[in-house]
PDB file of N, CA and C in Angstrom:
ATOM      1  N   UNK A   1     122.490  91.028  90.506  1.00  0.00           N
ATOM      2  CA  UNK A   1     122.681  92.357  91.014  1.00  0.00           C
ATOM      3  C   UNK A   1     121.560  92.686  91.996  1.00  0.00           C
ATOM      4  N   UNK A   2     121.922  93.223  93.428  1.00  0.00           N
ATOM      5  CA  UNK A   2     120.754  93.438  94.274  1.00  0.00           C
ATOM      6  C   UNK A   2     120.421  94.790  93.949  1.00  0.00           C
ATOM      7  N   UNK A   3     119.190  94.841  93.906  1.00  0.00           N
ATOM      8  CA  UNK A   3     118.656  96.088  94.058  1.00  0.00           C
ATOM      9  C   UNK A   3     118.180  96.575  95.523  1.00  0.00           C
ATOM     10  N   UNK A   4     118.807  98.004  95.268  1.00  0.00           N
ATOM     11  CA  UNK A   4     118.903  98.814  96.838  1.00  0.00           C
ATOM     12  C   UNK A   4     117.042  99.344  97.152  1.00  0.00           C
ATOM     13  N   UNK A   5     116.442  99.146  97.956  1.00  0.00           N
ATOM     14  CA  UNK A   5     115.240  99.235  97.951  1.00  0.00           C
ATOM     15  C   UNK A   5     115.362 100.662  99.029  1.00  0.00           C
ATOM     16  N   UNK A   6     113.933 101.838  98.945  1.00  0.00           N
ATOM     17  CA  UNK A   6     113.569 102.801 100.050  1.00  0.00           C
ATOM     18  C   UNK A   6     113.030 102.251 101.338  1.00  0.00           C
ATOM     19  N   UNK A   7     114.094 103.027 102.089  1.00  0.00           N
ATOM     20  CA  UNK A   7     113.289 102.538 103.678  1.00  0.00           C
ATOM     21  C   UNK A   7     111.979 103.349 103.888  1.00  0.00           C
ATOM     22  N   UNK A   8     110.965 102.490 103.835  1.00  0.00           N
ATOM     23  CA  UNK A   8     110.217 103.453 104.114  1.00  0.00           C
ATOM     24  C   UNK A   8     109.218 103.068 105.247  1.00  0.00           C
ATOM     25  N   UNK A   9     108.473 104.167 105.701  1.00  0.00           N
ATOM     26  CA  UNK A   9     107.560 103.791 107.595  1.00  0.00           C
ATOM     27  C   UNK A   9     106.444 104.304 107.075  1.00  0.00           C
ATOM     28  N   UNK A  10     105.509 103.736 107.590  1.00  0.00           N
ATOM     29  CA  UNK A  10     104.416 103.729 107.735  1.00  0.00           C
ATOM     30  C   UNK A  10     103.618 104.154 109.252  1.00  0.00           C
ATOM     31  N   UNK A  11     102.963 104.709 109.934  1.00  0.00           N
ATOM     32  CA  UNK A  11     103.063 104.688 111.192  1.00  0.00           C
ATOM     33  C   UNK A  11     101.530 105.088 112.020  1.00  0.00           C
ATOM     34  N   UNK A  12     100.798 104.877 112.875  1.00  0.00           N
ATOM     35  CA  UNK A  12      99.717 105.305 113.132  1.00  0.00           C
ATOM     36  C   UNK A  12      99.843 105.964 114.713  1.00  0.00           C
ATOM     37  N   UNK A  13      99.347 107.440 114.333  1.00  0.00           N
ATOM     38  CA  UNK A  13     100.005 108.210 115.682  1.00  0.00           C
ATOM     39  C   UNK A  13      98.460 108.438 116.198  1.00  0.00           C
ATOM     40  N   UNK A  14      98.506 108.804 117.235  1.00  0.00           N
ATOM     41  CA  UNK A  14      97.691 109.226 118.320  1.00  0.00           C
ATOM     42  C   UNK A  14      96.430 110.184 117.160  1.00  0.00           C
ATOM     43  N   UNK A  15      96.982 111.367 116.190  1.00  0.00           N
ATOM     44  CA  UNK A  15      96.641 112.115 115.840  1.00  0.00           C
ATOM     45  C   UNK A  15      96.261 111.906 114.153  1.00  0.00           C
ATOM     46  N   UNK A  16      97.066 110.613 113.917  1.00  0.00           N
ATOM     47  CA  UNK A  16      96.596 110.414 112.223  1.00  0.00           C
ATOM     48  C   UNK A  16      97.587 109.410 112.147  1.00  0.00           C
ATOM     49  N   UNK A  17      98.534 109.684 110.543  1.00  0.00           N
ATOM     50  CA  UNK A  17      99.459 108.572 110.213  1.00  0.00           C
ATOM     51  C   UNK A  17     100.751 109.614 109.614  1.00  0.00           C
ATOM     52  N   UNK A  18     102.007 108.632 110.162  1.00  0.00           N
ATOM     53  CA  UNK A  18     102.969 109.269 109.951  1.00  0.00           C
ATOM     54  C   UNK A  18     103.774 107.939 108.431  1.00  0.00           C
ATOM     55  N   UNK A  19     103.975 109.338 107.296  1.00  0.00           N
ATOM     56  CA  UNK A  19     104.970 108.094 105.756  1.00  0.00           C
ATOM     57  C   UNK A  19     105.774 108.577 106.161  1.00  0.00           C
ATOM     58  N   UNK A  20     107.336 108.125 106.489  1.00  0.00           N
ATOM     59  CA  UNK A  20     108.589 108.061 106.283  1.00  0.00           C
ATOM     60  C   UNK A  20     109.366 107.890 104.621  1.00  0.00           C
ATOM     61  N   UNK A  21     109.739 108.696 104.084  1.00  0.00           N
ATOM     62  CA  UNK A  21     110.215 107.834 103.000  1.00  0.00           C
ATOM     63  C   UNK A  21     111.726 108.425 102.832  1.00  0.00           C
ATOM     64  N   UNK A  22     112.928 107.651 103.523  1.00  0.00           N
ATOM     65  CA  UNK A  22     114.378 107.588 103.187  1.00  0.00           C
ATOM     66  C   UNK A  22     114.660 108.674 104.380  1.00  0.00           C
ATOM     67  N   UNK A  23     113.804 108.839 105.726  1.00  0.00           N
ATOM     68  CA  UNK A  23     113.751 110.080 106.563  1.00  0.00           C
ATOM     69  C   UNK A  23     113.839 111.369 106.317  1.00  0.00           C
ATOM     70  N   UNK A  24     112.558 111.136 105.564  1.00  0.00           N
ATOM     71  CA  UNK A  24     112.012 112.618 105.398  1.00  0.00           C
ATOM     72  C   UNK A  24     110.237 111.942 105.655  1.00  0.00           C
ATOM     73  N   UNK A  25     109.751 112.958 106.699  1.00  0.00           N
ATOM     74  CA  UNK A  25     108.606 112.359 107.344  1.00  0.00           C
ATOM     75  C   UNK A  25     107.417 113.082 106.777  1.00  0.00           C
ATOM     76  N   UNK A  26     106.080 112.432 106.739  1.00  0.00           N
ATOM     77  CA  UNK A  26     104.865 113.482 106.205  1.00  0.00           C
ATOM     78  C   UNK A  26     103.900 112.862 106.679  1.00  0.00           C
ATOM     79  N   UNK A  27     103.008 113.543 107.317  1.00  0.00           N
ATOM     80  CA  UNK A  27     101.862 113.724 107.919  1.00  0.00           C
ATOM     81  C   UNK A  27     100.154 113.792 107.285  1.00  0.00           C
ATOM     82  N   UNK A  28      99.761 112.403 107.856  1.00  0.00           N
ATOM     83  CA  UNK A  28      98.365 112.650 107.232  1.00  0.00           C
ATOM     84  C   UNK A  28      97.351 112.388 108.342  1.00  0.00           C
ATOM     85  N   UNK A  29      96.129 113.203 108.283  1.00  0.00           N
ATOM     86  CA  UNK A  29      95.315 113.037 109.481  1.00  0.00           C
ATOM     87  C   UNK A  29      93.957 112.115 109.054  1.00  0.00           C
ATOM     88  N   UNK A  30      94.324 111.348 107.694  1.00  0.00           N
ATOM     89  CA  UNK A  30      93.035 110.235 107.541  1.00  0.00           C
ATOM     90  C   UNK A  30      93.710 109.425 106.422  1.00  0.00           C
ATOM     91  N   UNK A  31      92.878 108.200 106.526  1.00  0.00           N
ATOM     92  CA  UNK A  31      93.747 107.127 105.418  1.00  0.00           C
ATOM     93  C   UNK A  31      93.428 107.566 104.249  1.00  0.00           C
ATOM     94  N   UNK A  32      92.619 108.052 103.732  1.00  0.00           N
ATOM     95  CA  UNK A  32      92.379 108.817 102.286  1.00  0.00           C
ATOM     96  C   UNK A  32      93.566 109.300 102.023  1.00  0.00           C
ATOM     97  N   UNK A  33      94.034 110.353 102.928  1.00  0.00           N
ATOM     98  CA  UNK A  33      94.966 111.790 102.882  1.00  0.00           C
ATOM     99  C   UNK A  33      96.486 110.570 102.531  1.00  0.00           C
ATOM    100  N   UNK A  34      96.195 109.553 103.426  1.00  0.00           N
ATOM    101  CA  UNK A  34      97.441 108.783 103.568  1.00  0.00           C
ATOM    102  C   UNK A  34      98.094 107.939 101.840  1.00  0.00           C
ATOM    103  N   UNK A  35      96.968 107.628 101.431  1.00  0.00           N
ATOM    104  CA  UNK A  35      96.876 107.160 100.795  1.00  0.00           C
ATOM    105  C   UNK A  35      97.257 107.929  99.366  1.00  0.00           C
ATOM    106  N   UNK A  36      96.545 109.427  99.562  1.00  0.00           N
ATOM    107  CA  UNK A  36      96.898 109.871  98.619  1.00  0.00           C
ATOM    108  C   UNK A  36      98.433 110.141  98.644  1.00  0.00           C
ATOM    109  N   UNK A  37      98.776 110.369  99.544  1.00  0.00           N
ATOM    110  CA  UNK A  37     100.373 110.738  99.999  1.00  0.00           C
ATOM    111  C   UNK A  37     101.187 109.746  98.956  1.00  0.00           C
ATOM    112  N   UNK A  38     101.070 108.576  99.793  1.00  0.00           N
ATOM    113  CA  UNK A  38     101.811 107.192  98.998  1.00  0.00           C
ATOM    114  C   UNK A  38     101.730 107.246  97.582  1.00  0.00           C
ATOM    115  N   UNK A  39     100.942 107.801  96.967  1.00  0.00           N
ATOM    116  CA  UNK A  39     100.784 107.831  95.333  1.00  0.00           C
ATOM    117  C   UNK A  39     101.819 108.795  94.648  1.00  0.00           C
ATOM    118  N   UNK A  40     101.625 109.856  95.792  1.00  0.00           N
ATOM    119  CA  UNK A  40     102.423 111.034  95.300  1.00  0.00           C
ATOM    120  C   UNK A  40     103.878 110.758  95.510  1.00  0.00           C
ATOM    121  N   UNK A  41     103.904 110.962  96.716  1.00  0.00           N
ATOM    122  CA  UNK A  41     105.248 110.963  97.087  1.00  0.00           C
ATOM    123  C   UNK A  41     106.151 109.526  96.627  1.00  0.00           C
ATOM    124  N   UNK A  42     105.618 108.364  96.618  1.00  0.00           N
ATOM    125  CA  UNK A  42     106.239 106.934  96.085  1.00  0.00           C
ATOM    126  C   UNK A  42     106.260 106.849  94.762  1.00  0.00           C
ATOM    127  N   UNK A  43     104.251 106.852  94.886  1.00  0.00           N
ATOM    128  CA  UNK A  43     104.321 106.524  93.116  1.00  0.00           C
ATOM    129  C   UNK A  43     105.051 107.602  91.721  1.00  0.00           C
ATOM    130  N   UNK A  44     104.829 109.171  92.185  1.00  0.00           N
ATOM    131  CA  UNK A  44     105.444 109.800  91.495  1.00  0.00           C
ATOM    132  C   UNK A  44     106.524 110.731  91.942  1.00  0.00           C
ATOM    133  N   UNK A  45     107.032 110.142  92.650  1.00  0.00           N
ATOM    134  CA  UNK A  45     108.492 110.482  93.551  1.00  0.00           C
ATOM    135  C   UNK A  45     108.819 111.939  93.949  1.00  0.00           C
ATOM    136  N   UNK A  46     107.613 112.664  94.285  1.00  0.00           N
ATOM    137  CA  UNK A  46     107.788 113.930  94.348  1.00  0.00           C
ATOM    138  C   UNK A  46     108.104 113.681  95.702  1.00  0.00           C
ATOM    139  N   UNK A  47     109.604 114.442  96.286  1.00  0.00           N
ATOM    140  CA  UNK A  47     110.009 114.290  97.432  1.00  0.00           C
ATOM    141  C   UNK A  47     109.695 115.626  97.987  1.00  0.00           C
ATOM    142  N   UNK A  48     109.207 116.865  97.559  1.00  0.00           N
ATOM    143  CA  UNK A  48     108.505 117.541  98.434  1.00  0.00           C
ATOM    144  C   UNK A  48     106.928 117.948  99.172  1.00  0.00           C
ATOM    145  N   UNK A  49     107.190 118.558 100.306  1.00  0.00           N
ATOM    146  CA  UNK A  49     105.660 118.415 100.949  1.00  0.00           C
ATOM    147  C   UNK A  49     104.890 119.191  99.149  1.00  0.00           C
ATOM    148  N   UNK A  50     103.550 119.048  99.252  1.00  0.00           N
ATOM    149  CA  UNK A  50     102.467 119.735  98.629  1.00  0.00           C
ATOM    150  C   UNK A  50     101.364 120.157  99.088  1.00  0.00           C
ATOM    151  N   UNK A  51     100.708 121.142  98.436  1.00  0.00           N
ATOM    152  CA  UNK A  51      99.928 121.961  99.086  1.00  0.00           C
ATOM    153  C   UNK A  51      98.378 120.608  98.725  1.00  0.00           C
ATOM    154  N   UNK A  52      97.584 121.627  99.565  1.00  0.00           N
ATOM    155  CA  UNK A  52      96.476 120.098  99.638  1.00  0.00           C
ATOM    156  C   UNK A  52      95.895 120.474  98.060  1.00  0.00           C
ATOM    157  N   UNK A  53      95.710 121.884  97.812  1.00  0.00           N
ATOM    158  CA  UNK A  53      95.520 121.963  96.341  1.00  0.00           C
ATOM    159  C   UNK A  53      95.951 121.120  95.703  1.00  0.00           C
ATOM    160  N   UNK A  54      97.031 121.781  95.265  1.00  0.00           N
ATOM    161  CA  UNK A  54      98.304 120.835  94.232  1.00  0.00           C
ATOM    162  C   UNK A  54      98.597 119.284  94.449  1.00  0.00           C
ATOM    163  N   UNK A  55      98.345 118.851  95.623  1.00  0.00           N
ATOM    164  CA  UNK A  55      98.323 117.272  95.520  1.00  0.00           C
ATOM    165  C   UNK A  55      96.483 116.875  95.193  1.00  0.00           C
ATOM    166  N   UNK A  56      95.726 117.375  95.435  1.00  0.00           N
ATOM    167  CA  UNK A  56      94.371 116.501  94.841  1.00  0.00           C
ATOM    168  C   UNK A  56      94.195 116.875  92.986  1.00  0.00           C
ATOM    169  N   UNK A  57      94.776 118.548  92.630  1.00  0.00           N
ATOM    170  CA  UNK A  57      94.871 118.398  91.564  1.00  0.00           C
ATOM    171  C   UNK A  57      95.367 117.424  90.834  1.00  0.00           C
ATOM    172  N   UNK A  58      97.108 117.195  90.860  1.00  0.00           N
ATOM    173  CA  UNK A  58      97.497 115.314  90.703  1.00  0.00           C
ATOM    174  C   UNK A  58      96.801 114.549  90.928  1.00  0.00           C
ATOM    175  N   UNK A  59      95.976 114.415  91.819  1.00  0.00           N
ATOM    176  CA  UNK A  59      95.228 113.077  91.806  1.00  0.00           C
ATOM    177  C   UNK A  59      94.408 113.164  90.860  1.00  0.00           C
ATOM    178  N   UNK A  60      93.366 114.268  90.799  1.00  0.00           N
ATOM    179  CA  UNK A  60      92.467 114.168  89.641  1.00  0.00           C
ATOM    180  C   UNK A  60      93.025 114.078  88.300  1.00  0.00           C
ATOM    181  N   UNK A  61      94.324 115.191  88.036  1.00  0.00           N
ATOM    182  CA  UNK A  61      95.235 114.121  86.708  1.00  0.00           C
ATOM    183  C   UNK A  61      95.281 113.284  86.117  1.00  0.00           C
ATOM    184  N   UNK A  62      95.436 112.369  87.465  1.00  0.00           N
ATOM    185  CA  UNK A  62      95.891 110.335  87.433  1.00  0.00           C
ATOM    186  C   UNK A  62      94.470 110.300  86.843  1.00  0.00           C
ATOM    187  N   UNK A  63      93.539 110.451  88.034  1.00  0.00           N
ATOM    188  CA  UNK A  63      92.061 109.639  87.411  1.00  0.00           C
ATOM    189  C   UNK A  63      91.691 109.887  86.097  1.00  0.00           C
ATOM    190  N   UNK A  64      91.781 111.340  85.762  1.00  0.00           N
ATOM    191  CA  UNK A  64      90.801 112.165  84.518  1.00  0.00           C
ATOM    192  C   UNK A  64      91.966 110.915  83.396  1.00  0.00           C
ATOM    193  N   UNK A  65      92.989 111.130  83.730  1.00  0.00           N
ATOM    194  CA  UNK A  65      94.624 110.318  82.582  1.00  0.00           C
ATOM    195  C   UNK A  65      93.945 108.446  82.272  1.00  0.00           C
ATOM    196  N   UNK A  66      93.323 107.933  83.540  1.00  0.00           N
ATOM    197  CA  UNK A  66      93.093 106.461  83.358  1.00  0.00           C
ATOM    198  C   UNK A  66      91.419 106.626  83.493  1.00  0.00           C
ATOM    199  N   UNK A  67      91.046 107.317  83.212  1.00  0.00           N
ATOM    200  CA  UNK A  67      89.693 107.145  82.582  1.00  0.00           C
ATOM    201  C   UNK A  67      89.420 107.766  81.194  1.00  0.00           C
ATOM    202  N   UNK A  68      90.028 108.502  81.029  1.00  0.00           N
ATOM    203  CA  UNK A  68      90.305 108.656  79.558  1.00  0.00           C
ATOM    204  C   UNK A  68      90.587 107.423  78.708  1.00  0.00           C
ATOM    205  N   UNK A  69      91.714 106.965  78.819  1.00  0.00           N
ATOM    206  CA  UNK A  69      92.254 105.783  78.357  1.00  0.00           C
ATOM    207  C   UNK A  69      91.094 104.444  78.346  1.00  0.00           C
ATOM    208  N   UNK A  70      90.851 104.394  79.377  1.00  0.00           N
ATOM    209  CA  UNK A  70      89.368 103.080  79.805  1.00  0.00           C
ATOM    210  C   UNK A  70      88.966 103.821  78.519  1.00  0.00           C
ATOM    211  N   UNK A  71      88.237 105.172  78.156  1.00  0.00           N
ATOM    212  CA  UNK A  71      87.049 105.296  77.758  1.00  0.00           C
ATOM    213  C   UNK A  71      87.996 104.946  76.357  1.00  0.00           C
ATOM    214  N   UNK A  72      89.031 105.090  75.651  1.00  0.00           N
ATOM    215  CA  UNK A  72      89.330 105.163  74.706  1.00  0.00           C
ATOM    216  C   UNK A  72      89.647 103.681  74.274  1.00  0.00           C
ATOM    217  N   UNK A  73      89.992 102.442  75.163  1.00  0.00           N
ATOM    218  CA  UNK A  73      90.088 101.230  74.920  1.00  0.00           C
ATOM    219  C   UNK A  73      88.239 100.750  75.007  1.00  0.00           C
ATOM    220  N   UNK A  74      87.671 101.118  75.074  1.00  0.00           N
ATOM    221  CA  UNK A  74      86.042 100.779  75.261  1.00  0.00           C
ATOM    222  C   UNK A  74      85.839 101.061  73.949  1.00  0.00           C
ATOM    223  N   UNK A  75      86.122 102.294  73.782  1.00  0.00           N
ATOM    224  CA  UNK A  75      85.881 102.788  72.551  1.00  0.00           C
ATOM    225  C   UNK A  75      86.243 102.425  71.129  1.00  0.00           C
ATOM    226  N   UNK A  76      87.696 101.812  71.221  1.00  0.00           N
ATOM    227  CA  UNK A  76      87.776 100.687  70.230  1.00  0.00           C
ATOM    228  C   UNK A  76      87.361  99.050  70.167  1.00  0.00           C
ATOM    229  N   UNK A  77      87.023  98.648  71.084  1.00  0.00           N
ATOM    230  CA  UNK A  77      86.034  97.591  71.574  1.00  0.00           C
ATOM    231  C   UNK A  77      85.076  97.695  70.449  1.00  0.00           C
ATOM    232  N   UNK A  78      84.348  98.789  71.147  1.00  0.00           N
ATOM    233  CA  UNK A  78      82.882  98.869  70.274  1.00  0.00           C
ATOM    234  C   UNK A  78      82.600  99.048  69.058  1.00  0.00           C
ATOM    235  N   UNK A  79      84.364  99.620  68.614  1.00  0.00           N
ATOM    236  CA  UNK A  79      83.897  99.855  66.903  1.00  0.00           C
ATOM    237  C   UNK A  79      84.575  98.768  66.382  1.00  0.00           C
ATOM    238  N   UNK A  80      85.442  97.742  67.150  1.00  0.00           N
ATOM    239  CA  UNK A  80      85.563  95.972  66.447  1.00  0.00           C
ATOM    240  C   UNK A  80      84.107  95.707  66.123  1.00  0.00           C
ATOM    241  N   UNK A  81      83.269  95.508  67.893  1.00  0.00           N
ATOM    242  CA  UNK A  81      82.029  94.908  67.667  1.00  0.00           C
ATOM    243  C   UNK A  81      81.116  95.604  67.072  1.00  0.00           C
ATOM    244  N   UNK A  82      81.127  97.114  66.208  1.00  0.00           N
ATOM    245  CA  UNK A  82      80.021  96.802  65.147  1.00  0.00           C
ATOM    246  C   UNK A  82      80.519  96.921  64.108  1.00  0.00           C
ATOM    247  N   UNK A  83      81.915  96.757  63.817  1.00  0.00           N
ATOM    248  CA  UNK A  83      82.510  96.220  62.343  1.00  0.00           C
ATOM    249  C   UNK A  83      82.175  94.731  61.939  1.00  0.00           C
ATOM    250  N   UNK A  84      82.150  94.425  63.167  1.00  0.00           N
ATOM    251  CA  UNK A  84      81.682  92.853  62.925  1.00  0.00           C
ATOM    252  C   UNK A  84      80.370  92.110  62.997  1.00  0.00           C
ATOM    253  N   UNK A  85      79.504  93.466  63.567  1.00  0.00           N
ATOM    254  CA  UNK A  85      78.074  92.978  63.764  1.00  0.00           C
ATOM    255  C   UNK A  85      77.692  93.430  62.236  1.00  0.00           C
ATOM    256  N   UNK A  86      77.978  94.518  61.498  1.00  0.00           N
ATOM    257  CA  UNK A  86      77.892  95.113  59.869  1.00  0.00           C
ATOM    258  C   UNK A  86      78.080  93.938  58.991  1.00  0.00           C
ATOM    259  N   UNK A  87      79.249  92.940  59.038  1.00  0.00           N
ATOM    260  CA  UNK A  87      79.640  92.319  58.510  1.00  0.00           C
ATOM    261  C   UNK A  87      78.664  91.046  58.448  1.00  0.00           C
ATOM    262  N   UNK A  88      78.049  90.972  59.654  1.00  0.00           N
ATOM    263  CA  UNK A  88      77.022  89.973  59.615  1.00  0.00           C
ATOM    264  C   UNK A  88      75.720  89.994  59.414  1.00  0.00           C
ATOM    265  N   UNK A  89      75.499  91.510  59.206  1.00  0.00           N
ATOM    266  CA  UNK A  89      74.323  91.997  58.950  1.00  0.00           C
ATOM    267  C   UNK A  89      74.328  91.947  57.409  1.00  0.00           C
ATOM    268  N   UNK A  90      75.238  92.471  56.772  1.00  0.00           N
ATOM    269  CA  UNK A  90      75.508  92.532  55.057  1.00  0.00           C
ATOM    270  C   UNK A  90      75.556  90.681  54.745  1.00  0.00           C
ATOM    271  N   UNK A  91      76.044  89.876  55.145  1.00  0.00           N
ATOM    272  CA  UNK A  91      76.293  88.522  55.100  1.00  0.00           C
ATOM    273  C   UNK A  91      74.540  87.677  54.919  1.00  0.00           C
ATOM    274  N   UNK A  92      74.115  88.262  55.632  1.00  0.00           N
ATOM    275  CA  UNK A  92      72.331  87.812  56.050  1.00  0.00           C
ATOM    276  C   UNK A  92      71.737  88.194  54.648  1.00  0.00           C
ATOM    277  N   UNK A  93      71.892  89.659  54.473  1.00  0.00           N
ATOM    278  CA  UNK A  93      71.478  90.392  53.592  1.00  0.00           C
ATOM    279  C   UNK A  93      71.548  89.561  52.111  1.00  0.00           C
ATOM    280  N   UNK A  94      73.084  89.422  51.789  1.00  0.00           N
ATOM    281  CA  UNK A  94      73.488  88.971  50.727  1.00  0.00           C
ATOM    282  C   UNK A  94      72.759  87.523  50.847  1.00  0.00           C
ATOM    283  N   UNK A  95      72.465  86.399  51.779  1.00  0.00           N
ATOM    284  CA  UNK A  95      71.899  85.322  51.734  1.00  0.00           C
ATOM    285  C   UNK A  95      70.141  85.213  51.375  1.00  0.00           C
ATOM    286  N   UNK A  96      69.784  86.677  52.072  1.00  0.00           N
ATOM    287  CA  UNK A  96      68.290  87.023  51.393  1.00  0.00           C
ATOM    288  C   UNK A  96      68.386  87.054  50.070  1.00  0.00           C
ATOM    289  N   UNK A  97      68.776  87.653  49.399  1.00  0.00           N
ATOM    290  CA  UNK A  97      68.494  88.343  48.172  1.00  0.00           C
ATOM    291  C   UNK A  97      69.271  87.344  47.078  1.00  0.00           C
ATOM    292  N   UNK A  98      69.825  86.073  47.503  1.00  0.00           N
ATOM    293  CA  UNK A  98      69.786  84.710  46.630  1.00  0.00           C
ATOM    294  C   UNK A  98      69.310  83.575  46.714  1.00  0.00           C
TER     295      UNK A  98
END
């Protein structure tokens, strides 16, 4: 089964960069701005313009959403490694004291 893919443009104008996505066009005047665009508008398919507010708020979302998570997979990391550093500390212990 083929899958139907978005036409989408990319474009570098005189004045910034023009995203196309399925011809509906949006305007960014730096690759940051551009970039953030592509996240929004592709990655979370919001097909209307946004205010510059309301799209960096989303962005900070995404980040605050996957740094949370980092901190919370770190965070069980560290309590494997001192369940297991305890375990070897009590292990030592028990070998002293026979």
């Amino acid at each position: 089964m083929k899958k139907e893919l978005k036409h989408i443009t990319v474009e570098t104008l005189p004045n910034g960069y023009s995203l196309e996505i399925e011809g509906q066009a949006f305007m960014y005047h730096s690759i940051d701005k551009l970039i953030r665009g592509i996240a929004l508008h592709l990655g979370l398919v919001i097909e209307e313009p946004l205010s510059q507010e309301y799209a960096n708020n989303l962005i900070k979302a995404l980040k605050d959403g996957y740094l949370l998570s980092r901190i919370r997979q770190e965070n069980a990391r560290l309590k494997r490694e001192l369940k297991q550093l305890r375990k070897e500390v009590q292990k030592k212990e028990t070998k002293k004291t026979i």
